[in-house]
C-alpha atoms as a PDB file:
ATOM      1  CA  UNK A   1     -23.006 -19.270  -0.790  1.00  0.00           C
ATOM      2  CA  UNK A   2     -26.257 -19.113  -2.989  1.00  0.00           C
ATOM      3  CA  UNK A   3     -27.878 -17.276   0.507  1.00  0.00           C
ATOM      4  CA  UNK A   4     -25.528 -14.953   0.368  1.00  0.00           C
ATOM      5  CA  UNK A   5     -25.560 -13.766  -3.072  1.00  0.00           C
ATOM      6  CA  UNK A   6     -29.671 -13.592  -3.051  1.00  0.00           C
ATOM      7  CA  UNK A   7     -29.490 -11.995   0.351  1.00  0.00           C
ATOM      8  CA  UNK A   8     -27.211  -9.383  -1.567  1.00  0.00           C
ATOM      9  CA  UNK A   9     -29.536  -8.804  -4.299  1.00  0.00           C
ATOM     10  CA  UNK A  10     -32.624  -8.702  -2.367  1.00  0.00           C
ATOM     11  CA  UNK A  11     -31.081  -6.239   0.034  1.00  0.00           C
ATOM     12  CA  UNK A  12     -29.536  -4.069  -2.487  1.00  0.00           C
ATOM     13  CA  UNK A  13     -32.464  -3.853  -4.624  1.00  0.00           C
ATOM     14  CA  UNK A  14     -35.340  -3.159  -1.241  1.00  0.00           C
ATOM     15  CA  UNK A  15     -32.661  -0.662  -0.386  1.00  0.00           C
ATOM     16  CA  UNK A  16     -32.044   1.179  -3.740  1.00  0.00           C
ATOM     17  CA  UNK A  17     -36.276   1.134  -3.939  1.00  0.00           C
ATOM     18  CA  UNK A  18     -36.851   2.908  -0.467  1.00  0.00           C
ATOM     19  CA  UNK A  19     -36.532   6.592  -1.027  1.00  0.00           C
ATOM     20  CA  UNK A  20     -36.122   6.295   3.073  1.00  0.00           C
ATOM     21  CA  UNK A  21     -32.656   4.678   2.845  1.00  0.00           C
ATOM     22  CA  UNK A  22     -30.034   6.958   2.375  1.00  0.00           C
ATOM     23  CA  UNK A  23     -26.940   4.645   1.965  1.00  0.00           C
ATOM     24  CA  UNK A  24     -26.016   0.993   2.422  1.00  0.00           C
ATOM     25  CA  UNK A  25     -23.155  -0.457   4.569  1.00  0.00           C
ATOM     26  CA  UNK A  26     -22.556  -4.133   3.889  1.00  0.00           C
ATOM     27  CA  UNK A  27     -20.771  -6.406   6.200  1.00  0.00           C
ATOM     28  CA  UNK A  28     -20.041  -9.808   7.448  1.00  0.00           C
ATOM     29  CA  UNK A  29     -20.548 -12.057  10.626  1.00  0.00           C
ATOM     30  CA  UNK A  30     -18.654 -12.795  13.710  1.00  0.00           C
ATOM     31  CA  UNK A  31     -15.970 -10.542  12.925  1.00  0.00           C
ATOM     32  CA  UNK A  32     -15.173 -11.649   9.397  1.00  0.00           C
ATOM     33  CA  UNK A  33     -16.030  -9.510   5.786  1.00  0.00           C
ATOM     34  CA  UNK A  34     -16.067 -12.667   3.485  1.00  0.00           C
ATOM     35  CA  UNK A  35     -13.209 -15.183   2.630  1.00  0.00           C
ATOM     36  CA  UNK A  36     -14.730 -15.597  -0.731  1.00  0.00           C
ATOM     37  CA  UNK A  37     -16.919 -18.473  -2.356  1.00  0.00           C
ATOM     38  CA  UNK A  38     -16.477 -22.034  -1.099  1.00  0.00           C
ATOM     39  CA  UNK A  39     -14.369 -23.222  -3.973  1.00  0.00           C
ATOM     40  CA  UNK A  40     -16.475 -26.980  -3.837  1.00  0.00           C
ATOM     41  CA  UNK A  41     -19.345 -24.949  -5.014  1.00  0.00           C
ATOM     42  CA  UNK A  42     -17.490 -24.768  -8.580  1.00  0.00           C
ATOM     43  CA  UNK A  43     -18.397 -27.939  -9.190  1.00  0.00           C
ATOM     44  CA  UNK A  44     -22.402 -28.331  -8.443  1.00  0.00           C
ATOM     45  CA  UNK A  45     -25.073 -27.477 -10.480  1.00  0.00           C
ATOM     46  CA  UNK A  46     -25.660 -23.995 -12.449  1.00  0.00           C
ATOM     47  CA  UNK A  47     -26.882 -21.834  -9.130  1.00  0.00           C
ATOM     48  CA  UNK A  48     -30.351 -20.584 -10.536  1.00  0.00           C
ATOM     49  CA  UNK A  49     -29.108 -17.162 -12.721  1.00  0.00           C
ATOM     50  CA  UNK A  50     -27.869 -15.556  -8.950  1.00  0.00           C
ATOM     51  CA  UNK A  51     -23.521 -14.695  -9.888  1.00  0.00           C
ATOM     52  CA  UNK A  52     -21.433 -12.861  -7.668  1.00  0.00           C
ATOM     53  CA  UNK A  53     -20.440 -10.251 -10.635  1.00  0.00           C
ATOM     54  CA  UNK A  54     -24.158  -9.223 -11.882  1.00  0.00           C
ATOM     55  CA  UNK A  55     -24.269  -8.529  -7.768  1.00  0.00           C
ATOM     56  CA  UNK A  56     -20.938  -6.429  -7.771  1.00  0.00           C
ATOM     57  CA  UNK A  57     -22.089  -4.490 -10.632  1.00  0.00           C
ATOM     58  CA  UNK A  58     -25.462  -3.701  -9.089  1.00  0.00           C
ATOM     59  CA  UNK A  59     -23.668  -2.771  -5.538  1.00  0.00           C
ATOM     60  CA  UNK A  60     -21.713  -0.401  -7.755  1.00  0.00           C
ATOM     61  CA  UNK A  61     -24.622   1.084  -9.446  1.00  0.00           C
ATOM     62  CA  UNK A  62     -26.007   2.194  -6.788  1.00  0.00           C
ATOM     63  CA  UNK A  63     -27.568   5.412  -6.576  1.00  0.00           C
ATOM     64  CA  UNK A  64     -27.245   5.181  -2.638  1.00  0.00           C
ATOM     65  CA  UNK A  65     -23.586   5.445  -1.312  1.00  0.00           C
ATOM     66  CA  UNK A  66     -22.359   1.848  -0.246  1.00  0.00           C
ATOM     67  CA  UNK A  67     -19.783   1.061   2.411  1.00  0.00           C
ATOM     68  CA  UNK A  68     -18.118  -1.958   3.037  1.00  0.00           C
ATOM     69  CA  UNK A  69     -17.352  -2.617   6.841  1.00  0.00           C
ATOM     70  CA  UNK A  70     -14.080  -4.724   6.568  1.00  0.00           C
ATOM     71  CA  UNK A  71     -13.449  -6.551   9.675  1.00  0.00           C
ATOM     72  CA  UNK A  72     -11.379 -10.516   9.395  1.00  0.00           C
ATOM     73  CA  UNK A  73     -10.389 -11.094   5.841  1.00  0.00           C
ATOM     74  CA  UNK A  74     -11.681  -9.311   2.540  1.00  0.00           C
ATOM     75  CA  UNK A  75     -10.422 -12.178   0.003  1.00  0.00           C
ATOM     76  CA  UNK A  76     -11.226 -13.644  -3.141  1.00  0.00           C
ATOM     77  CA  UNK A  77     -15.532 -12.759  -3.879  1.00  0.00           C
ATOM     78  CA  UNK A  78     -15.475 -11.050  -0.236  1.00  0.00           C
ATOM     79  CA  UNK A  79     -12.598  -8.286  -1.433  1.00  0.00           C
ATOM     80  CA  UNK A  80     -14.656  -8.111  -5.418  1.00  0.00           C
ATOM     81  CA  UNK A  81     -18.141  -7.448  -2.981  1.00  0.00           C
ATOM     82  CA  UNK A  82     -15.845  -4.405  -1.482  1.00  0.00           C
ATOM     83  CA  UNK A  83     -14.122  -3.379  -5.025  1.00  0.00           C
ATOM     84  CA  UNK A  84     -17.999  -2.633  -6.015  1.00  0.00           C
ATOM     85  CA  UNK A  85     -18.527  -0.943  -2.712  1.00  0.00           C
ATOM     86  CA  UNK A  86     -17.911   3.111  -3.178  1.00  0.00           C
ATOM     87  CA  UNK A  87     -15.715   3.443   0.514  1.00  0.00           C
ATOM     88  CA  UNK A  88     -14.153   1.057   2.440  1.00  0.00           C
ATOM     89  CA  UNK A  89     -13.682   0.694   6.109  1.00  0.00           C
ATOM     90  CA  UNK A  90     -11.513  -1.780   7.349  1.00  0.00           C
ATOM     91  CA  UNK A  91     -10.525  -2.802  10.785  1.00  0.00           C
ATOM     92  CA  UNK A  92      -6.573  -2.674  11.749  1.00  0.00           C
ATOM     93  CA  UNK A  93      -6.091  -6.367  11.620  1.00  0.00           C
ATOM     94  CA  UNK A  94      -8.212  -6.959   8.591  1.00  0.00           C
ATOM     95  CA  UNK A  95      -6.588  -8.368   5.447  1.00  0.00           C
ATOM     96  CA  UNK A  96      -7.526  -8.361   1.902  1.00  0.00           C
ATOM     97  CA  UNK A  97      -6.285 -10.359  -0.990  1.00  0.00           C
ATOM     98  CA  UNK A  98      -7.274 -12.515  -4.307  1.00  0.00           C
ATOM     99  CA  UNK A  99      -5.549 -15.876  -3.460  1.00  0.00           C
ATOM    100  CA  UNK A 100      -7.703 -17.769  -6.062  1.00  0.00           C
ATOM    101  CA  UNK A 101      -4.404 -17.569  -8.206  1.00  0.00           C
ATOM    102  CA  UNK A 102      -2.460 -19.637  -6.185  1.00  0.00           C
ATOM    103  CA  UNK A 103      -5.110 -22.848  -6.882  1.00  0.00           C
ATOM    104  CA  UNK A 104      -4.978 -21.412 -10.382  1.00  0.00           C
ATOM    105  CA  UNK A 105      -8.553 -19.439 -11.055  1.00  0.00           C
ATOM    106  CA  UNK A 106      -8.444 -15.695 -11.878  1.00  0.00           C
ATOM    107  CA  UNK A 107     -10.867 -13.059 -10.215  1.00  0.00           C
ATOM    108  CA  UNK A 108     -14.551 -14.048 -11.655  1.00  0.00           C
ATOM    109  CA  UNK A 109     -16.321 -10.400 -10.693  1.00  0.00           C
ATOM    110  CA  UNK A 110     -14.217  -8.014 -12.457  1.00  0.00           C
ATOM    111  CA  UNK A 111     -11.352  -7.804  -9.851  1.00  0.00           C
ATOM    112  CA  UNK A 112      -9.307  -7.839 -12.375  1.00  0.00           C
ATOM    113  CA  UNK A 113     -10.781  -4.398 -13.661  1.00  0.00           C
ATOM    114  CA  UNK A 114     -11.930  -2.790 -10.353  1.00  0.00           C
ATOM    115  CA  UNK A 115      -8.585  -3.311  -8.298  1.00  0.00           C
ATOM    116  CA  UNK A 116      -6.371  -1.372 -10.963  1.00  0.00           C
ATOM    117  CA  UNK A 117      -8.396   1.213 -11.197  1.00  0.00           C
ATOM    118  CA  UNK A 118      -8.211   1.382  -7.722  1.00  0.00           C
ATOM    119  CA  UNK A 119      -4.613   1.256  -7.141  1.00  0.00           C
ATOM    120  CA  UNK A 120      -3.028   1.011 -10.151  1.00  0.00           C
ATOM    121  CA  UNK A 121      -1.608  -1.077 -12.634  1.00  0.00           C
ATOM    122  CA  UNK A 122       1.501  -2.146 -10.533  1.00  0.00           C
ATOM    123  CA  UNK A 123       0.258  -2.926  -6.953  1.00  0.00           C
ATOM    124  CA  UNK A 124      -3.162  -4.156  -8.335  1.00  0.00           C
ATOM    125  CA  UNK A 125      -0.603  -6.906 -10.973  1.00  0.00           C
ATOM    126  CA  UNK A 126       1.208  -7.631  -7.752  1.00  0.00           C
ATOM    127  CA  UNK A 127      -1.809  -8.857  -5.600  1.00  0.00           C
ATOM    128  CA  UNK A 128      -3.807 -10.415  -8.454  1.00  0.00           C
ATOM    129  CA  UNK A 129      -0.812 -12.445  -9.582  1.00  0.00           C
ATOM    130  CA  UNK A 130       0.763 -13.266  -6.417  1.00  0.00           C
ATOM    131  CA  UNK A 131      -2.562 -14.024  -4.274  1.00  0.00           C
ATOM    132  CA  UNK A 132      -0.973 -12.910  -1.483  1.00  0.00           C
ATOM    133  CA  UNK A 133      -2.684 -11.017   1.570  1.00  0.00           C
ATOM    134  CA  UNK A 134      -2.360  -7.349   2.229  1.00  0.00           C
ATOM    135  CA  UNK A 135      -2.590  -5.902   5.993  1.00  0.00           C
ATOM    136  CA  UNK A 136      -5.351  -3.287   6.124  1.00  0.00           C
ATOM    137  CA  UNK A 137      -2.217  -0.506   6.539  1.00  0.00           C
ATOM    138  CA  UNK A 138      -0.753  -1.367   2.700  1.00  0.00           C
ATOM    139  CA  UNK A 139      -4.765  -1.124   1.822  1.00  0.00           C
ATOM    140  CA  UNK A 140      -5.014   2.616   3.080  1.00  0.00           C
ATOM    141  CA  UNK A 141      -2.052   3.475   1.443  1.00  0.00           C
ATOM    142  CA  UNK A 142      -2.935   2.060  -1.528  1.00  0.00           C
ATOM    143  CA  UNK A 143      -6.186   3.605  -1.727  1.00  0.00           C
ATOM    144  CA  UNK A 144      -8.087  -0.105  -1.624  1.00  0.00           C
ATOM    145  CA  UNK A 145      -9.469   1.151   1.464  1.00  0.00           C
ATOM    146  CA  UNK A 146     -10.528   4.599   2.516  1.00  0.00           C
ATOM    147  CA  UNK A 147     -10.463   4.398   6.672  1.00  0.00           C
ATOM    148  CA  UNK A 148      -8.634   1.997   9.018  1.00  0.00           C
ATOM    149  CA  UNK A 149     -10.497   1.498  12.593  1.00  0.00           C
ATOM    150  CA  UNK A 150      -9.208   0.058  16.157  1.00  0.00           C
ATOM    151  CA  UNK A 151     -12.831   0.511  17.159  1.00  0.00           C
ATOM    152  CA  UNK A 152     -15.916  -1.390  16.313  1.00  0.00           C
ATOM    153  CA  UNK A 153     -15.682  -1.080  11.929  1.00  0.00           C
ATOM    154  CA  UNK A 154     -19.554  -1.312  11.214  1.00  0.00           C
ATOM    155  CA  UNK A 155     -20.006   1.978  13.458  1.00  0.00           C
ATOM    156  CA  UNK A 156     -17.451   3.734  11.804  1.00  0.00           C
ATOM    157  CA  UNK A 157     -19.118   2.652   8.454  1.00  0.00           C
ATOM    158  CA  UNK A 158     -22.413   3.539   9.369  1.00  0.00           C
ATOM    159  CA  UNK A 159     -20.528   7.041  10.039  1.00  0.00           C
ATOM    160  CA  UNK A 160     -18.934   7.454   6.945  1.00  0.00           C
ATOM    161  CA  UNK A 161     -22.047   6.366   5.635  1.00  0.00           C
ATOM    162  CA  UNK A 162     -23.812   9.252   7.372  1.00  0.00           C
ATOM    163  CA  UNK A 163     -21.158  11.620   6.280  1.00  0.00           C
ATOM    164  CA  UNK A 164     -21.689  11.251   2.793  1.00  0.00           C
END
């Protein structure tokens, strides 16, 4: 939602500002990352200048280490916010994926760039063209995420975070 992506920004950019903040670790609500933008949103009004990709770019610019705390579903926007993210945690039941192919959209924040550099050309072609879901075990092995947690994921992020 447009609250989302200027809570983002705003966050992001008081973080990056306060020489007091060491790193960032974004996550969701209630036990969910982000299933992505509400597809009937496509159709209203230009959203005042805020876009998801501007936002990945800036979480990726980041002179702060950010860390995604994975916990639900990491698809569509929700698994591009993580892409920009420099570690990923991600709960053992989480899932991540770019289904917006199977309703026929591609990736709008440079998934299509981030994921393959990620993981590669093959398993990166495979989930972008396919849309389909991958358990938070194919992520680590992949390399899409960096930890996999039975325990509560935003406390191991905030302890990656604290590592590096």
């Amino acid at each position: 939602s447009l609250a989302v992506l200027q809570a983002l920004e705003d966050g992001l950019k008081k973080a990056d500002a306060d020489p007091s903040v060491k790193a960032v670790m974004i996550c969701g609500e209630n036990g969910k990352f982000s299933a992505g933008a509400d597809i009937r949103g496509f159709s209203s009004p230009k959203r005042h200048g805020v876009a998801l990709g501007p936002i990945v770019s800036l979480i990726e610019s980041s002179e702060k280490p950010v860390v995604a705390a994975i916990e639900g579903v990491a698809l569509g926007g929700g698994l591009e916010v993580a892409l920009g993210c420099h570690y990923r945690v991600a709960h053992a039941k989480a899932r991540m994926g770019l289904p917006e192919v199977t309703i026929g959209l591609l990736p709008g924040a440079e998934g299509t760039q981030r994921l393959p550099r990620l993981i590669g050309v093959p398993a990166a072609l495979d989930m972008i063209t396919t849309g389909k879901h991958i358990p938070a075990t194919e992520a680590l092995k992949l390399g899409l995420v960096d930890e996999i947690v039975e325990e509560n994921t935003i406390e191991a992020a905030i302890r990656l975070a604290n590592k590096v």
